[in-house]
C-alpha atoms as a PDB file:
ATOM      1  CA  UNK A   1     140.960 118.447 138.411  1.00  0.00           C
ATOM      2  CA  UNK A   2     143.711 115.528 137.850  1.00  0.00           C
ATOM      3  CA  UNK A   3     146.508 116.537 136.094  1.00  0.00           C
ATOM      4  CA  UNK A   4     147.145 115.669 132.123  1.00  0.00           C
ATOM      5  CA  UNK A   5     149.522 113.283 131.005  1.00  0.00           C
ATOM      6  CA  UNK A   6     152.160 113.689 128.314  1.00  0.00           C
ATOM      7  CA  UNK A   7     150.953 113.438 124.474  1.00  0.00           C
ATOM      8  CA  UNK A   8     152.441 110.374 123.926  1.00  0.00           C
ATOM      9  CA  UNK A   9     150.922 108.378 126.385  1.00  0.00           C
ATOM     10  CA  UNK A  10     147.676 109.714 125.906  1.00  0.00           C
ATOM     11  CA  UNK A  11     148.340 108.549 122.584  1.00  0.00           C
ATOM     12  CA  UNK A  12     149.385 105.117 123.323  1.00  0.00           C
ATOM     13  CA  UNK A  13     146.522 104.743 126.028  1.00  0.00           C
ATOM     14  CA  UNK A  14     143.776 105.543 123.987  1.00  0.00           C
ATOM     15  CA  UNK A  15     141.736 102.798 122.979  1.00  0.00           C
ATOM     16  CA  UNK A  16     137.925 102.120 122.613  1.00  0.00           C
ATOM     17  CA  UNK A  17     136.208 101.307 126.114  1.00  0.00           C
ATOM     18  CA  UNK A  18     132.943  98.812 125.685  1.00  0.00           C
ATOM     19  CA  UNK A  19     132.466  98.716 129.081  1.00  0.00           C
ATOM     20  CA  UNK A  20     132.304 101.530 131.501  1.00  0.00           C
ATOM     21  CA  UNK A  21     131.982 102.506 135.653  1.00  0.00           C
ATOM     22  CA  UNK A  22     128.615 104.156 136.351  1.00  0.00           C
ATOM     23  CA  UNK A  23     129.870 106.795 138.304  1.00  0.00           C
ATOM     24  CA  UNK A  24     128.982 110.159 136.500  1.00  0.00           C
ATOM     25  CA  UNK A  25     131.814 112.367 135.361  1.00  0.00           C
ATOM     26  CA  UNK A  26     132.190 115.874 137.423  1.00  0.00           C
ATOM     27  CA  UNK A  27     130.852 118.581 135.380  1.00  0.00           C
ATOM     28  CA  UNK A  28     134.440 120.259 135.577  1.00  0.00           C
ATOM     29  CA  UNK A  29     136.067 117.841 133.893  1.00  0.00           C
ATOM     30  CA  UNK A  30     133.517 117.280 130.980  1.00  0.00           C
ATOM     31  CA  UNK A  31     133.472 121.094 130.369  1.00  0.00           C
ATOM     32  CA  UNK A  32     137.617 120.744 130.473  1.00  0.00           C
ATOM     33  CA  UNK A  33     137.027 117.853 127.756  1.00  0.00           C
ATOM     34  CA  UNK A  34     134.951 120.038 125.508  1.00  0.00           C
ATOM     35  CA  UNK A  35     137.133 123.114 125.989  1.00  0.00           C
ATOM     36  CA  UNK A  36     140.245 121.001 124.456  1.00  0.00           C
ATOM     37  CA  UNK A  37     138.092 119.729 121.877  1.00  0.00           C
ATOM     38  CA  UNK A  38     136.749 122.389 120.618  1.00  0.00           C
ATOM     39  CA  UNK A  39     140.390 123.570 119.743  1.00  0.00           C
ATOM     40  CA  UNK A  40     140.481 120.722 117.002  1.00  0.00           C
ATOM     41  CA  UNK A  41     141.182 122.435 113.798  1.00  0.00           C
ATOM     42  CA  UNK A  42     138.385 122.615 110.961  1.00  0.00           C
ATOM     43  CA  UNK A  43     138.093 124.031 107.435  1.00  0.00           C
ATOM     44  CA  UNK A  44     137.964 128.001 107.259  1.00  0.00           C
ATOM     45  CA  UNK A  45     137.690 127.559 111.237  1.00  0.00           C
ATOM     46  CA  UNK A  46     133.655 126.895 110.546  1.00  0.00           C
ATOM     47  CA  UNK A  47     133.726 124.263 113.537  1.00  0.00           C
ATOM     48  CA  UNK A  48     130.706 122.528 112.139  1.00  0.00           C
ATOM     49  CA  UNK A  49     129.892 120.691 115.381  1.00  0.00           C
ATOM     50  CA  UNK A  50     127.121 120.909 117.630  1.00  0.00           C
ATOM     51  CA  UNK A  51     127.710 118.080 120.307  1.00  0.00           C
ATOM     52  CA  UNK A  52     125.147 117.033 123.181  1.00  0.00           C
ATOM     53  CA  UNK A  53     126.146 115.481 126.285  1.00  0.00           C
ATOM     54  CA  UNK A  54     122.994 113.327 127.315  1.00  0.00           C
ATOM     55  CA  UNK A  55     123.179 111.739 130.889  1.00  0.00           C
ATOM     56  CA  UNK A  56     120.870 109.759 133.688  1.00  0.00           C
ATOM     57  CA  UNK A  57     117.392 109.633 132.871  1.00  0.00           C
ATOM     58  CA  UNK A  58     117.605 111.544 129.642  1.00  0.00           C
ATOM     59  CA  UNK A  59     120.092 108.622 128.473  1.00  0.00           C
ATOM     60  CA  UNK A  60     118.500 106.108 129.772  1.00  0.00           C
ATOM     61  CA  UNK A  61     115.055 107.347 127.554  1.00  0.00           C
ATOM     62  CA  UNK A  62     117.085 107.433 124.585  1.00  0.00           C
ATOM     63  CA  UNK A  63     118.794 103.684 125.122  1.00  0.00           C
ATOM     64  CA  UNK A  64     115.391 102.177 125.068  1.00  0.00           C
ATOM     65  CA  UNK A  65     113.757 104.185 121.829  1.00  0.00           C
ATOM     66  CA  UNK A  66     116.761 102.996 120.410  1.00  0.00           C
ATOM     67  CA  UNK A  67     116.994  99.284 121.727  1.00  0.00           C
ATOM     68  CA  UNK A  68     112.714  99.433 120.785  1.00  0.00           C
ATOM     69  CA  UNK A  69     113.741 100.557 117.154  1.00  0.00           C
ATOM     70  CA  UNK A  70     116.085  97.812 116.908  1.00  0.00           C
ATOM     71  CA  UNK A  71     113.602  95.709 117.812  1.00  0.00           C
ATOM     72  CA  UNK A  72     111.188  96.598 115.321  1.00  0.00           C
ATOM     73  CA  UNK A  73     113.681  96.374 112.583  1.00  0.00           C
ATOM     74  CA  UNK A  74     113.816 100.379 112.241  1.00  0.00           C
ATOM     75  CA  UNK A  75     117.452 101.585 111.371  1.00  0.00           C
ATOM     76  CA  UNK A  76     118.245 105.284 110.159  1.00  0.00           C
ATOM     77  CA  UNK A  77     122.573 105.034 109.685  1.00  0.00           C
ATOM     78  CA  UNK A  78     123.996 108.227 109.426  1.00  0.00           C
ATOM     79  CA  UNK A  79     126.356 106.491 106.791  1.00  0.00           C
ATOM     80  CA  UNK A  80     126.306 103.140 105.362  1.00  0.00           C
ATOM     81  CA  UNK A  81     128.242  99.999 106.586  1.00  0.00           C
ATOM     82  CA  UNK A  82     129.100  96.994 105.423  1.00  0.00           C
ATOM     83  CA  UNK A  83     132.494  94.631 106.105  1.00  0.00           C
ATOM     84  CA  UNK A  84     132.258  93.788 102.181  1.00  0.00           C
ATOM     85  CA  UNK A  85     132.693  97.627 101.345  1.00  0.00           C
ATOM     86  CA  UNK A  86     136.201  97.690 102.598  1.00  0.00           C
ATOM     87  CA  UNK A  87     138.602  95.822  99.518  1.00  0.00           C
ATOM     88  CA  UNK A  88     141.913  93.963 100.201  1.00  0.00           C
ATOM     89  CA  UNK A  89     144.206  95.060 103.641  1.00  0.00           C
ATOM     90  CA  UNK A  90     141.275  96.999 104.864  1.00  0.00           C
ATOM     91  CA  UNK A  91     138.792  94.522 104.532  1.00  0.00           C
ATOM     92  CA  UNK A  92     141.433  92.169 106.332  1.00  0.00           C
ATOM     93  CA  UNK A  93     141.583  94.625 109.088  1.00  0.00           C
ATOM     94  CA  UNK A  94     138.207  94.903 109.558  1.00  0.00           C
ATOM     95  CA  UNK A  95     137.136  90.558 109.819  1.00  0.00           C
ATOM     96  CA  UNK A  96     141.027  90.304 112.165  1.00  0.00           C
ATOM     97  CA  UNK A  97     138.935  93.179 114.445  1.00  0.00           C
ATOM     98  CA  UNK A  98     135.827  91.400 114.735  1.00  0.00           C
ATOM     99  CA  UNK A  99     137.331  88.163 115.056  1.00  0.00           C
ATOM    100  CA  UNK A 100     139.296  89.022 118.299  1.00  0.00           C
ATOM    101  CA  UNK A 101     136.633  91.503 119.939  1.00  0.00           C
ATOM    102  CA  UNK A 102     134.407  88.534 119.820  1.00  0.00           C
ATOM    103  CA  UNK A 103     137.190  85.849 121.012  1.00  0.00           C
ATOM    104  CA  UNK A 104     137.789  88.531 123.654  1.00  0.00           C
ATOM    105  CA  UNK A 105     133.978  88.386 124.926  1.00  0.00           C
ATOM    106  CA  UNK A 106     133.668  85.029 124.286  1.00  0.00           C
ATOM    107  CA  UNK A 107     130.940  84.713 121.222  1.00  0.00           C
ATOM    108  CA  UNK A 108     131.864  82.362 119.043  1.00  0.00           C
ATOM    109  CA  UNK A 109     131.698  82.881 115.595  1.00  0.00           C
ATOM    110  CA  UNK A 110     128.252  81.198 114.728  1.00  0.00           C
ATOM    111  CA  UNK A 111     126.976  81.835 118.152  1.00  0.00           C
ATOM    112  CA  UNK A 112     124.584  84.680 116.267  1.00  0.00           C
ATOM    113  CA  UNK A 113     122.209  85.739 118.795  1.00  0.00           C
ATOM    114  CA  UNK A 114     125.119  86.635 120.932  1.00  0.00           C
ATOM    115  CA  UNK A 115     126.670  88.205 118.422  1.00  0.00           C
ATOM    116  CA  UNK A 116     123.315  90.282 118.012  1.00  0.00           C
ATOM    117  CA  UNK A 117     123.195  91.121 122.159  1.00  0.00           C
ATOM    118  CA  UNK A 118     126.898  92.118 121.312  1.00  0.00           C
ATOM    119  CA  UNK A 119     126.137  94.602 118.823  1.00  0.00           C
ATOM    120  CA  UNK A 120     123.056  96.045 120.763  1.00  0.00           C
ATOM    121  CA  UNK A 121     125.679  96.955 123.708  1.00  0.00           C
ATOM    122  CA  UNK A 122     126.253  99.886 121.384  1.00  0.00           C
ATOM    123  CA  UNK A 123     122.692 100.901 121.805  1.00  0.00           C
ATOM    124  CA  UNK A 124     123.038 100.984 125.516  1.00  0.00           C
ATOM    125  CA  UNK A 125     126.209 103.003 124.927  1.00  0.00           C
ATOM    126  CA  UNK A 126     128.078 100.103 126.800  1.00  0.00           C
ATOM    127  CA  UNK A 127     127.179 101.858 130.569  1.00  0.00           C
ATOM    128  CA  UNK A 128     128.362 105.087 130.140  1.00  0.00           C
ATOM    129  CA  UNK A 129     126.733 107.469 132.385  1.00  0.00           C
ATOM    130  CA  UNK A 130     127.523 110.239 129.754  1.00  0.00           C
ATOM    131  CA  UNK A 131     126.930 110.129 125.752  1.00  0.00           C
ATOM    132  CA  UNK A 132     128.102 113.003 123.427  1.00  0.00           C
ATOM    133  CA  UNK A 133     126.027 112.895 120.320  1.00  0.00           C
ATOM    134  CA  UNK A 134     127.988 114.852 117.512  1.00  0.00           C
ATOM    135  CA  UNK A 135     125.998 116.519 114.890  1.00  0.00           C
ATOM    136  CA  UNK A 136     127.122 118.405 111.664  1.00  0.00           C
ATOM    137  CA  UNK A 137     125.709 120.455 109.077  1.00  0.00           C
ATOM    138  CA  UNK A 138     125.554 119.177 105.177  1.00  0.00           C
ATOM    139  CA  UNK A 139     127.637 121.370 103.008  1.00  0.00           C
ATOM    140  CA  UNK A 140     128.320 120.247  99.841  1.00  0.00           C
ATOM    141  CA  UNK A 141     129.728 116.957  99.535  1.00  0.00           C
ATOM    142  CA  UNK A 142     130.297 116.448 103.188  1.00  0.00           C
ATOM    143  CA  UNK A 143     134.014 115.525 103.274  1.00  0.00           C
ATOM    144  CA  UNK A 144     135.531 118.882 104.487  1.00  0.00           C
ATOM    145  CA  UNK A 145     132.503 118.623 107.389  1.00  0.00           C
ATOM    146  CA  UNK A 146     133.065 114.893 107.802  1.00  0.00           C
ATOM    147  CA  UNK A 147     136.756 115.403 108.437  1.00  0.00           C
ATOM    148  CA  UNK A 148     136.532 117.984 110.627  1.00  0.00           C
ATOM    149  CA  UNK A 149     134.435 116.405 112.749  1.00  0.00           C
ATOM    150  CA  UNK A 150     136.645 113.259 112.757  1.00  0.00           C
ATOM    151  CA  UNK A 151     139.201 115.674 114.145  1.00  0.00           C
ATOM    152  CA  UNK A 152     137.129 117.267 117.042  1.00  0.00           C
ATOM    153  CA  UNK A 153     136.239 113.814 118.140  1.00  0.00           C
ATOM    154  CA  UNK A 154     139.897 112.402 117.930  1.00  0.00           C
ATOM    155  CA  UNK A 155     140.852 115.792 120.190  1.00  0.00           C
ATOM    156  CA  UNK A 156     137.644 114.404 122.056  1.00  0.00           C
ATOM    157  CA  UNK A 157     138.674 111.265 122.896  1.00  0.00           C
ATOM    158  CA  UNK A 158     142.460 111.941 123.447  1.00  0.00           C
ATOM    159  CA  UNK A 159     141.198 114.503 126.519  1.00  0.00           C
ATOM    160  CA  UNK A 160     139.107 111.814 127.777  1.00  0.00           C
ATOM    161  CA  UNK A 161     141.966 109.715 127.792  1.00  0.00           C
ATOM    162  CA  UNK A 162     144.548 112.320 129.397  1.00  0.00           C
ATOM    163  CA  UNK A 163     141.662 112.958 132.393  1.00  0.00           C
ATOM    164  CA  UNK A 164     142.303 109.333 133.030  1.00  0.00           C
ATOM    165  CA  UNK A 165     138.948 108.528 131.186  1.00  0.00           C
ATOM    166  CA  UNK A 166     137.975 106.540 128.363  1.00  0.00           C
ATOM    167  CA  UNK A 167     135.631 106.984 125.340  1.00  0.00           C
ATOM    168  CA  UNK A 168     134.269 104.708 121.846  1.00  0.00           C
ATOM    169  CA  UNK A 169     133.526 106.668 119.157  1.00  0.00           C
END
């Protein structure tokens, strides 16, 4: 197994991949990736995360239900989205990230039907030969649950990032 690199690089490193290698991931080192992540601290140490690693053929099955239920227009969002829910600097932030990950591919900005093949990359999880599918329990209002699992897949994607890999939440 490669060795780690120092917290703040990992830190610094860690972005959001949208295009990966095919090359599966040793087993070793996505056990090593869960084992760090499932130190990530929760609320009254519940750890109210079940996560699925879903590879090859199994993957591939769930890409095209998914690309087929984007095709016939049927959506189930775990949460809702929308650019116009986000109000003054954060709303900013939001249009200055879209603007420049579609300069950066090339789509211009009323080029729409690229812009839709963009956005269906995500349902083809952008090549990965691995996807970890993060599920959590309701309790109550869902913010203690939410947040915790915000912080296992942070710890997630930083130990991607110091195995020398990379991840998109």
């Amino acid at each position: 197994m490669p060795a780690t690199k120092p917290f703040h690089d990992v830190v610094h490193k860690r972005h959001s991949v949208r295009s990966f290698r095919p090359e599966p991931v040793p087993d070793e080192i996505l056990r090593s990736v869960l084992e760090d992540a499932q130190r990530a601290p929760s609320n009254c140490n519940t750890q109210p995360w079940q996560t699925h690693i879903v590879s090859g053929a199994t993957r591939d099955t769930l890409s095209r239900a998914m690309l087929a239920a984007d095709n016939a227009g049927v959506h189930s969002p775990d949460f809702s989205f929308a650019i116009s829910d986000f109000k003054g600097v954060y709303e900013q932030r939001a249009k200055d990230q879209g603007a420049a990950y579609y300069q950066a591919i090339a789509v211009p900005r009323d080029a729409y039907d690229q812009r839709r093949d963009a956005s269906r990359r995500n349902l083809e999880f952008f090549g990965a030969p691995h996807v970890a599918l993060l599920f959590m329990p309701e309790v109550g209002d869902n913010v203690r649950v939410a947040g915790d699992i915000g912080m296992y897949a942070q710890t997630f994607l930083l130990s991607l990032t110091a195995h020398g890999l990379g991840g998109i939440p």
